[in-house]
N, C-alpha and C. Protein backbone atom coordinates (compact mmCIF):
# COMPACT_ATOMS: atom_id res chain seq x y z
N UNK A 1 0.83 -1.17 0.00
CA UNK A 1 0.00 0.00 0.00
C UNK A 1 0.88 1.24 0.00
N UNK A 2 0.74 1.90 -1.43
CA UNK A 2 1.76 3.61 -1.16
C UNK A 2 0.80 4.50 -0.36
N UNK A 3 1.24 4.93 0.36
CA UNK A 3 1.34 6.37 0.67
C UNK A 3 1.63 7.54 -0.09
N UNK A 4 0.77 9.20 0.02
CA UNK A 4 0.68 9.82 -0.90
C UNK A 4 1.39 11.31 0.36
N UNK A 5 1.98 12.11 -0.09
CA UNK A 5 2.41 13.18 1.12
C UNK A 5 2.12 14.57 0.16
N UNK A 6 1.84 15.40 1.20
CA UNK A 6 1.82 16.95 0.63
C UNK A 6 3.43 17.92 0.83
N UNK A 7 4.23 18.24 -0.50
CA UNK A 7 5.39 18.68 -0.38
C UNK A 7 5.16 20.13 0.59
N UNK A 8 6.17 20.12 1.71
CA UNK A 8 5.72 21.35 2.19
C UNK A 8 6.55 22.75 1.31
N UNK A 9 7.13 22.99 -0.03
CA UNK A 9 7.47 23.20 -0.22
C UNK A 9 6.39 23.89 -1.74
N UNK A 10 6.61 23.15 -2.36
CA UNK A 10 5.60 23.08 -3.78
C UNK A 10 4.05 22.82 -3.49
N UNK A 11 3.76 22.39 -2.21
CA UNK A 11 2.33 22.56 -1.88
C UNK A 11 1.55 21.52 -2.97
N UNK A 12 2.68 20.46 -3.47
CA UNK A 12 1.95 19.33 -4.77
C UNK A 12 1.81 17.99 -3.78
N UNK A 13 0.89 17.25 -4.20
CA UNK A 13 0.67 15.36 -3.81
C UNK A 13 1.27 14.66 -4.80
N UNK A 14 2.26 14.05 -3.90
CA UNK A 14 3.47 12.99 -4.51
C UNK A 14 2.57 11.46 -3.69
N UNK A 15 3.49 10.39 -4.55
CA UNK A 15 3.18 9.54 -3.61
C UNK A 15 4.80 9.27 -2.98
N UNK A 16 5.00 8.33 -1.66
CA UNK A 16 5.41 8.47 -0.60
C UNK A 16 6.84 7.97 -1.66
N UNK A 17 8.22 7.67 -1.35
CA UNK A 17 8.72 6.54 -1.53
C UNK A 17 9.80 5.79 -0.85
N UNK A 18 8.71 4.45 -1.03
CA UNK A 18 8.86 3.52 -0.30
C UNK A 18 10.53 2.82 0.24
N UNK A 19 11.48 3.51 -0.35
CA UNK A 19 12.85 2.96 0.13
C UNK A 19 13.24 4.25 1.25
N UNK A 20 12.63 5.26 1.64
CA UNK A 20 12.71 6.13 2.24
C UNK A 20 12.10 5.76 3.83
N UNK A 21 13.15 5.91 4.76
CA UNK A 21 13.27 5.09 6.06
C UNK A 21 11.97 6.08 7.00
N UNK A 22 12.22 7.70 6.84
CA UNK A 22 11.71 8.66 7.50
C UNK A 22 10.40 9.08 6.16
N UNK A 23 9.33 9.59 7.35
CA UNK A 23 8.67 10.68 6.73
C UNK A 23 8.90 11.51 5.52
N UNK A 24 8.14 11.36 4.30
CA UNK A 24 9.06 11.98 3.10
C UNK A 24 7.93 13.99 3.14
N UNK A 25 8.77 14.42 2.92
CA UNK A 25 7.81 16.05 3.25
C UNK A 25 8.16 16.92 2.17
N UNK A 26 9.49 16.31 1.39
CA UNK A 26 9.29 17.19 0.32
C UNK A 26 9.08 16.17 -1.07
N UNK A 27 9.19 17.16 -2.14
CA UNK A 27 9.46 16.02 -3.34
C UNK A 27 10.77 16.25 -3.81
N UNK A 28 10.78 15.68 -5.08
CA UNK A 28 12.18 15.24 -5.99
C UNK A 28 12.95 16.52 -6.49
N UNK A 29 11.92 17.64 -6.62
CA UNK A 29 11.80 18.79 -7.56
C UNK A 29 13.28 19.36 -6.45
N UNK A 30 14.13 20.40 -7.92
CA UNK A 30 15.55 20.55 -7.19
C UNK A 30 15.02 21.89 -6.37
N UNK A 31 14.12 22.54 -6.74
CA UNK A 31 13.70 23.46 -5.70
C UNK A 31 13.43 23.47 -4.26
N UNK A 32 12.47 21.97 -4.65
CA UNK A 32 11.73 21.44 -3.08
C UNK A 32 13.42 21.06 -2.16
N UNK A 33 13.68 20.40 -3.00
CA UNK A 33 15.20 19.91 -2.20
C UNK A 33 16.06 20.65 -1.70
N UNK A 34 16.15 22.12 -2.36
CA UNK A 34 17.33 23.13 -1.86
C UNK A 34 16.18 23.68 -0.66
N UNK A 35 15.08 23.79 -0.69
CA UNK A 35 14.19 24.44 0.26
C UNK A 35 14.21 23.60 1.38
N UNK A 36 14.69 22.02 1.86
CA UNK A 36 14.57 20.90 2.77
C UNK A 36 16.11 21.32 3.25
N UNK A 37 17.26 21.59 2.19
CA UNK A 37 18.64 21.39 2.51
C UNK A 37 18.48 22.93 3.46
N UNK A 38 18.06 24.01 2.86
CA UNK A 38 18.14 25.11 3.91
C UNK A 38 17.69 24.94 4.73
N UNK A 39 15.96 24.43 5.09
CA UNK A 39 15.47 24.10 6.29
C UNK A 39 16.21 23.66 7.49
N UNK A 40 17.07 22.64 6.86
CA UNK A 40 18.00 21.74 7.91
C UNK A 40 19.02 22.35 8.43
N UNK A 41 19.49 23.34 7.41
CA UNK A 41 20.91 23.92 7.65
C UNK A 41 20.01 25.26 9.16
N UNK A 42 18.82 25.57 8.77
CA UNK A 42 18.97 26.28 9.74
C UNK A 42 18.19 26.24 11.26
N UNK A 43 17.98 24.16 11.09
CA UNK A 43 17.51 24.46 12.27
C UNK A 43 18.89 23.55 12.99
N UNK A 44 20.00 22.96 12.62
CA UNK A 44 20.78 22.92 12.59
C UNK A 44 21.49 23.81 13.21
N UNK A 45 21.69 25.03 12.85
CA UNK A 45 22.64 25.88 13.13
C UNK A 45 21.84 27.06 14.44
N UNK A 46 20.75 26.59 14.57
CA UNK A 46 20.13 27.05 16.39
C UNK A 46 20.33 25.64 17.06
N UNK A 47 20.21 24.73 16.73
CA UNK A 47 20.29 23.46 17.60
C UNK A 47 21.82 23.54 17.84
N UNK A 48 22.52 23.28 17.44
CA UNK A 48 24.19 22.09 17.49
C UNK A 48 25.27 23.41 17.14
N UNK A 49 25.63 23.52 18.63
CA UNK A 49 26.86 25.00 18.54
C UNK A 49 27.76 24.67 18.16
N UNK A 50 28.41 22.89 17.65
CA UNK A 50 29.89 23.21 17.09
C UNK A 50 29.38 23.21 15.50
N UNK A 51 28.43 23.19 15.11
CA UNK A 51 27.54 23.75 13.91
C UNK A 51 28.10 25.14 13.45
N UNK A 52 27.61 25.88 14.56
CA UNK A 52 27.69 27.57 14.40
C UNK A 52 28.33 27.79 14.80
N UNK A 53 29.33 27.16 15.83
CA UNK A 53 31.10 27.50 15.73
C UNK A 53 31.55 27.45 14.28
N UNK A 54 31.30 26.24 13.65
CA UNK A 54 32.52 25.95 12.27
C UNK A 54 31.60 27.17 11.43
N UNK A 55 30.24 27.14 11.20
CA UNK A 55 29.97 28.34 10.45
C UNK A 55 30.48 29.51 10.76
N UNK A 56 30.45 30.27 12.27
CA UNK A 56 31.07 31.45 12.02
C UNK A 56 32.48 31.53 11.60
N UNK A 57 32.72 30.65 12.57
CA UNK A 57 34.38 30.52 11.80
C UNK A 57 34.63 31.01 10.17
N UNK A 58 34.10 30.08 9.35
CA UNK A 58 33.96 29.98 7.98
C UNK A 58 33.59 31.54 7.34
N UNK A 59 32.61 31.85 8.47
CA UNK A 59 32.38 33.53 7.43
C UNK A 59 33.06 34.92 8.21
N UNK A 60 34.25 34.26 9.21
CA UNK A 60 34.99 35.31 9.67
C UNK A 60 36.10 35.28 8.96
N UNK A 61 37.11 34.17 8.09
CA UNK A 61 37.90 33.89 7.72
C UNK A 61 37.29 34.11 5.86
N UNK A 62 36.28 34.53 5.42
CA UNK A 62 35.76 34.45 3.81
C UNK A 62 35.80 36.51 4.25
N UNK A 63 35.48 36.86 5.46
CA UNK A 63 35.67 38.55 5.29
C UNK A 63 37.13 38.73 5.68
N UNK A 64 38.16 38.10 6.42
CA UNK A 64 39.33 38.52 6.28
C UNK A 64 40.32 38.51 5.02
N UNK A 65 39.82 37.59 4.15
CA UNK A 65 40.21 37.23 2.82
C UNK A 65 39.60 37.95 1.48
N UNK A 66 38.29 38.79 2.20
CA UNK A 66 37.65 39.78 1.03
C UNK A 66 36.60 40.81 1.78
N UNK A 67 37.35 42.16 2.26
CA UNK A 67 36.58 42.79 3.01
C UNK A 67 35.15 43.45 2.37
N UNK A 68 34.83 43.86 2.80
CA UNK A 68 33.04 44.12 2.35
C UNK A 68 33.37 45.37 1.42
N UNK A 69 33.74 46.24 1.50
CA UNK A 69 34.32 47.34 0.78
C UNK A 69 34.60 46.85 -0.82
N UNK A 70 35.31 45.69 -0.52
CA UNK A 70 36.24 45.14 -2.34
C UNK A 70 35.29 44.37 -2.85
N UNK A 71 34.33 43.58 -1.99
CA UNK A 71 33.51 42.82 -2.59
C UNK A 71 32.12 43.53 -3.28
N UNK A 72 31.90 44.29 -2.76
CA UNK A 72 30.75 45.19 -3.12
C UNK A 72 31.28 46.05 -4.39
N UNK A 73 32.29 46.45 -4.45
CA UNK A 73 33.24 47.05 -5.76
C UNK A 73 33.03 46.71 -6.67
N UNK A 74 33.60 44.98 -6.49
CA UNK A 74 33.55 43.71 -7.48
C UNK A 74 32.21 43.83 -8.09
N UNK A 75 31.60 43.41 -6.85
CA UNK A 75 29.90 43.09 -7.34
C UNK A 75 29.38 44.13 -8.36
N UNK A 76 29.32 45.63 -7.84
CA UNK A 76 28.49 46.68 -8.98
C UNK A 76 29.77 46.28 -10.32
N UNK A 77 31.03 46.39 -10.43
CA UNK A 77 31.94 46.24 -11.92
C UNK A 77 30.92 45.05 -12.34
N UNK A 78 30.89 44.04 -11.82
CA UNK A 78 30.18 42.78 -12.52
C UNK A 78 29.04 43.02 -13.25
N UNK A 79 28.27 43.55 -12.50
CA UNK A 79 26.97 43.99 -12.89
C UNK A 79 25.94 44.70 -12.84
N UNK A 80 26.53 45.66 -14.21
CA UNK A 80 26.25 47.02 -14.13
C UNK A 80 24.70 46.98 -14.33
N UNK A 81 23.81 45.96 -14.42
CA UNK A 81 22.43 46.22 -14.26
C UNK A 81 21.91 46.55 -13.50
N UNK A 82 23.15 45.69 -11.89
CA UNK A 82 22.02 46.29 -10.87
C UNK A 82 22.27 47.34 -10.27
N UNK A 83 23.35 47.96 -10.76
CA UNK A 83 23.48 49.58 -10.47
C UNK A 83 22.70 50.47 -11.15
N UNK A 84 22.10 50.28 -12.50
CA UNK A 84 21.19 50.65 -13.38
C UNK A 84 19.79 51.20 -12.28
N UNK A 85 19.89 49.56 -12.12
CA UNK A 85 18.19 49.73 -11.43
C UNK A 85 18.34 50.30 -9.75
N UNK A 86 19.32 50.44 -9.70
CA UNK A 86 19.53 50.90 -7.97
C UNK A 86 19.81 52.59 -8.05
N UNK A 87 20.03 52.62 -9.06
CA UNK A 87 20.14 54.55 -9.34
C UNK A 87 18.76 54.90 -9.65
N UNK A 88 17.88 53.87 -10.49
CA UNK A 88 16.78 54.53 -11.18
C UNK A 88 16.12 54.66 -9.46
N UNK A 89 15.68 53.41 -8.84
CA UNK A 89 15.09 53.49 -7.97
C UNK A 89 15.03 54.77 -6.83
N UNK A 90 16.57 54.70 -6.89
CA UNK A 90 16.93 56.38 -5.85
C UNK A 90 16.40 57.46 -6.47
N UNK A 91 16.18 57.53 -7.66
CA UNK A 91 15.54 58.79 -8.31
C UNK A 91 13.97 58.73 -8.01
N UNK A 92 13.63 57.47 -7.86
CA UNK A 92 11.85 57.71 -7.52
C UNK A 92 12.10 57.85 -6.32
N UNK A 93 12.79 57.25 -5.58
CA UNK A 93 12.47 57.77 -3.56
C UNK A 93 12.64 59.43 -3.53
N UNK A 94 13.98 59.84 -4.01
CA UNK A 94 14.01 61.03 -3.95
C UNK A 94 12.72 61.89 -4.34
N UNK A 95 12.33 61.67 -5.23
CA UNK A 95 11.12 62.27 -6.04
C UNK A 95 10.11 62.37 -5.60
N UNK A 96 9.79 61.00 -4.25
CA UNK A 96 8.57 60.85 -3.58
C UNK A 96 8.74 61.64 -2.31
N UNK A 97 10.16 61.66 -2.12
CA UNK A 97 10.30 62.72 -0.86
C UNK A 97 10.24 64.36 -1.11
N UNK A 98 10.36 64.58 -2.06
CA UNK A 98 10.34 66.03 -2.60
C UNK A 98 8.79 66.40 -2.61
N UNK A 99 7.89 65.39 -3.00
CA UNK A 99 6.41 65.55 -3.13
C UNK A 99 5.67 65.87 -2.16
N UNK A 100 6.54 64.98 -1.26
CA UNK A 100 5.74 64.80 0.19
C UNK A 100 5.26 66.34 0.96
N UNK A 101 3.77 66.89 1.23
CA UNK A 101 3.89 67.87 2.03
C UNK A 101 4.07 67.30 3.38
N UNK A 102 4.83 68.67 3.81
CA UNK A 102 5.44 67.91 5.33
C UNK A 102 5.84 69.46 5.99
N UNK A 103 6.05 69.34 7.18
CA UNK A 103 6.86 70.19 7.89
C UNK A 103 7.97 70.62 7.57
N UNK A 104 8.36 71.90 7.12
CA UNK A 104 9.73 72.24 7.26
C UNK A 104 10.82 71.68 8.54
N UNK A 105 9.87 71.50 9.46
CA UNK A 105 10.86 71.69 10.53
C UNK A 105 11.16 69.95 10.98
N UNK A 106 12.64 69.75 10.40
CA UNK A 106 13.19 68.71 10.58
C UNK A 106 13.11 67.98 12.36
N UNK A 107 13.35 68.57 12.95
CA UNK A 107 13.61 68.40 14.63
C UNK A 107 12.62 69.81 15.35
N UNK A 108 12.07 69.20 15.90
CA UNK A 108 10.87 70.12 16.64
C UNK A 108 11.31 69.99 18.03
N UNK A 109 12.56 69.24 18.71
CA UNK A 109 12.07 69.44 20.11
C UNK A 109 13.63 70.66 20.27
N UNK A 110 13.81 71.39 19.40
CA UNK A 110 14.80 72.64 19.82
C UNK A 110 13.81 73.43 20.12
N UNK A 111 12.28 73.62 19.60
CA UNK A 111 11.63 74.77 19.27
C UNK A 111 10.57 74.89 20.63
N UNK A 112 10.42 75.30 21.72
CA UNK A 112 10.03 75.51 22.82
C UNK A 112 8.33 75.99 21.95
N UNK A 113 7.28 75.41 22.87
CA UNK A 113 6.42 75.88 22.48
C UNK A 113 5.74 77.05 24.03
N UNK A 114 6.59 76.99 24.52
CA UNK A 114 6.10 78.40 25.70
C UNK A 114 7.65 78.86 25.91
N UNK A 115 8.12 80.21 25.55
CA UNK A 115 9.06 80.62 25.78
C UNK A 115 9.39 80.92 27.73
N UNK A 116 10.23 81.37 28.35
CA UNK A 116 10.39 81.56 29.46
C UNK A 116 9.55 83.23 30.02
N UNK A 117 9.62 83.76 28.63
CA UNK A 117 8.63 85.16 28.75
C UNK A 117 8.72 85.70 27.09
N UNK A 118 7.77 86.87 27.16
CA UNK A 118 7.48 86.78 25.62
C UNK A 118 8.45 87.27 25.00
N UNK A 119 9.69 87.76 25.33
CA UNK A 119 10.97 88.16 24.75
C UNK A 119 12.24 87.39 24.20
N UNK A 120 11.85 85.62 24.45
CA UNK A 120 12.89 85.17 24.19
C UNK A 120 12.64 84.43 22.66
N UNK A 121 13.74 84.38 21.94
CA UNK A 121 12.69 83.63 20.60
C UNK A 121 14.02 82.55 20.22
N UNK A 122 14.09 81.35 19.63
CA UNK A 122 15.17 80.48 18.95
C UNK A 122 15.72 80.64 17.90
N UNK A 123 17.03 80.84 17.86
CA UNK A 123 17.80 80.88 16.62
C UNK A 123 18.37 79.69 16.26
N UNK A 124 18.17 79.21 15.25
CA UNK A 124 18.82 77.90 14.51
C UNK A 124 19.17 78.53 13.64
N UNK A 125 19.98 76.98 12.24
CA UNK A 125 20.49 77.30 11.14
C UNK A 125 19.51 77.08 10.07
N UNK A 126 19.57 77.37 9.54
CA UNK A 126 18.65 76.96 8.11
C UNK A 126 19.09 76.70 6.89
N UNK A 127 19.01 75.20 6.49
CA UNK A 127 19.73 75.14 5.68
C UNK A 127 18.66 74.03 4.00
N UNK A 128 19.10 74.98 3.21
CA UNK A 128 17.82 74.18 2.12
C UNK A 128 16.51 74.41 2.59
N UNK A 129 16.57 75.51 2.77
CA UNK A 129 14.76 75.85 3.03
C UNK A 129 14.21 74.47 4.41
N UNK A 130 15.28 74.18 5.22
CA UNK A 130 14.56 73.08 5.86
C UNK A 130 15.52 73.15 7.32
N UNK A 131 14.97 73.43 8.42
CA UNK A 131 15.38 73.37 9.78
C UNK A 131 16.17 72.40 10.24
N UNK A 132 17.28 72.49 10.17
CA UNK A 132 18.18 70.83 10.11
C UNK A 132 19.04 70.80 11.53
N UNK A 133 19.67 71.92 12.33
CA UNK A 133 20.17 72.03 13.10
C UNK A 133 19.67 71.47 14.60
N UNK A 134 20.28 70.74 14.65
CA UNK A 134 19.76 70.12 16.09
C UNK A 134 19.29 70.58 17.44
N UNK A 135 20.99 71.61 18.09
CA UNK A 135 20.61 73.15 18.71
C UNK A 135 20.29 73.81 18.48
N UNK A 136 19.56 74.63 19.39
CA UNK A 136 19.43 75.73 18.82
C UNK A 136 19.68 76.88 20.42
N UNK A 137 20.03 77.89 19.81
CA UNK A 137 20.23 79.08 20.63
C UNK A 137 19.24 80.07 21.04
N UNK A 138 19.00 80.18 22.25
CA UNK A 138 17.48 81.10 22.89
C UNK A 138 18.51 82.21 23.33
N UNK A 139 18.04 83.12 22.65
CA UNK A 139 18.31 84.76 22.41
C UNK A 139 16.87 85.41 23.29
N UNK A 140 17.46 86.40 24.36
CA UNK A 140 16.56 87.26 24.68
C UNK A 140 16.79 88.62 24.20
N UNK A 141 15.77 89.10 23.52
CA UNK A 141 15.90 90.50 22.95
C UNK A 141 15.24 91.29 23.69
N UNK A 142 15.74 92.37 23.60
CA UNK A 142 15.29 94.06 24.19
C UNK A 142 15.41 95.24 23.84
N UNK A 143 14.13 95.73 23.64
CA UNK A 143 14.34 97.01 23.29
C UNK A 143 14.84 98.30 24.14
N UNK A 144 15.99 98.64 23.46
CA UNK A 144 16.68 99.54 24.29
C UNK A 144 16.31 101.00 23.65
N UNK A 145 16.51 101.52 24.55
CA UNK A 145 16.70 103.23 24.02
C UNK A 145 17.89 103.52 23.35
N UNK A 146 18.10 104.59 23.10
CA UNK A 146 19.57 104.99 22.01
C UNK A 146 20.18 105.02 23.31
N UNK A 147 19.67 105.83 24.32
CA UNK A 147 21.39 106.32 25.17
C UNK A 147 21.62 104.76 26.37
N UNK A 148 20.57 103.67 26.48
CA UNK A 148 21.11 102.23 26.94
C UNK A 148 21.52 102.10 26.20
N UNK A 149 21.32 101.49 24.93
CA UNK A 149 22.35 101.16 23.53
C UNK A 149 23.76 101.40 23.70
N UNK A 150 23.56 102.87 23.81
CA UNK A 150 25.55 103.33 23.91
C UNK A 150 25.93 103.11 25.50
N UNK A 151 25.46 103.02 26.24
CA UNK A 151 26.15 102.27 27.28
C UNK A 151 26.74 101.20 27.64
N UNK A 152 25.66 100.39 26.74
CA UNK A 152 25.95 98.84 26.43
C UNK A 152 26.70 98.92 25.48
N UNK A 153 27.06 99.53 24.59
CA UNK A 153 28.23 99.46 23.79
C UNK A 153 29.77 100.12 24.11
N UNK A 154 30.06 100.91 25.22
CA UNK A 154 30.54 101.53 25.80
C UNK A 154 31.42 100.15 26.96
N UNK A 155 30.19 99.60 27.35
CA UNK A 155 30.55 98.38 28.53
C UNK A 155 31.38 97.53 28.10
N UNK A 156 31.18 96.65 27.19
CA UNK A 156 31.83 95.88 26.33
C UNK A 156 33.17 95.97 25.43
C-alpha cells in the first residue's frame, strides 16, 4: 500500500517513496530539495553549537580574505544592471520625498512651544529651506533706548 504526502514546499501530492526510512515532506523537484537542505541547515545551526562555531568561523575567515568594501566594488563592476536599477530606484524615492507635504521643521524638540517670557525667541540654522540644526540658541531681545544702547556698547 503507497502512501501519498503533501510537499511542504511546492504545496503538490506525490506519492510516498517507499525505500525512504523517514517521513518523506518534500518532493524530488531541485527546488523542493534546496528548500529541505536550507530548512536543515537552519535548524541545525540554532540546535548544534559546534555547527555555528565551524559556520562562524567559515564567514569570519571568507571577510578577512575579502573585506566588504572590495567585494561590493567587485559586485556593482560585474553587474552594471544592478546599479542601473539601484540609481533609477533612488531617483523615484528622492522624487517621492520632494512631493511629500510635510513640515519644514526637521527636529521640533529645539523649538520651545512656551518661551520663558514673551521676549525670548530660537535661533537655529537653516539650511535648504529646511530646519536641520539640532541646537538651537534662545536669544533674549530688548528694546533699548539709544542712550542704553551706547552704554551697552561703551561696557563691552
Amino acid at each position: 500500500m503507497r502512501f501519498s504526502f503533501i510537499c511542504l514546499h511546492c504545496v503538490g501530492t506525490f506519492q510516498c517513496n517507499p525505500c525512504l526510512k523517514k517521513k518523506q515532506k518534500y518532493c524530488s523537484a531541485n527546488k523542493c530539495q534546496q528548500a529541505r537542505r536550507s530548512t536543515r541547515k537552519k535548524e541545525r545551526y540554532k540546535s548544534d553549537p559546534s555547527y555555528r562555531k565551524k559556520n562562524l568561523e567559515g564567514q569570519k575567515s571568507w571577510r578577512q580574505h575579502r573585506p566588504s568594501h572590495q567585494y561590493q566594488r567587485e559586485y556593482r563592476a560585474d553587474h552594471p544592471e544592478y546599479v542601473d536599477r539601484n540609481r533609477e530606484l533612488q531617483r523615484e524615492r528622492n522624487k517621492k520625498r520632494q512631493k511629500e507635504p510635510g513640515s519644514m521643521i526637521v527636529n521640533g524638540t529645539s523649538l520651545s512651544p512656551h518661551s520663558s517670557d514673551d521676549v525670548a525667541y530660537a535661533i537655529f540654522k537653516v539650511k535648504n529651506e529646511k530646519i536641520v540644526n539640532r541646537t538651537s540658541f534662545i536669544a533674549r531681545m530688548q528694546i533699548l533706548s539709544r542712550e542704553a544702547m551706547i552704554l551697552a556698547q561703551n561696557s563691552v
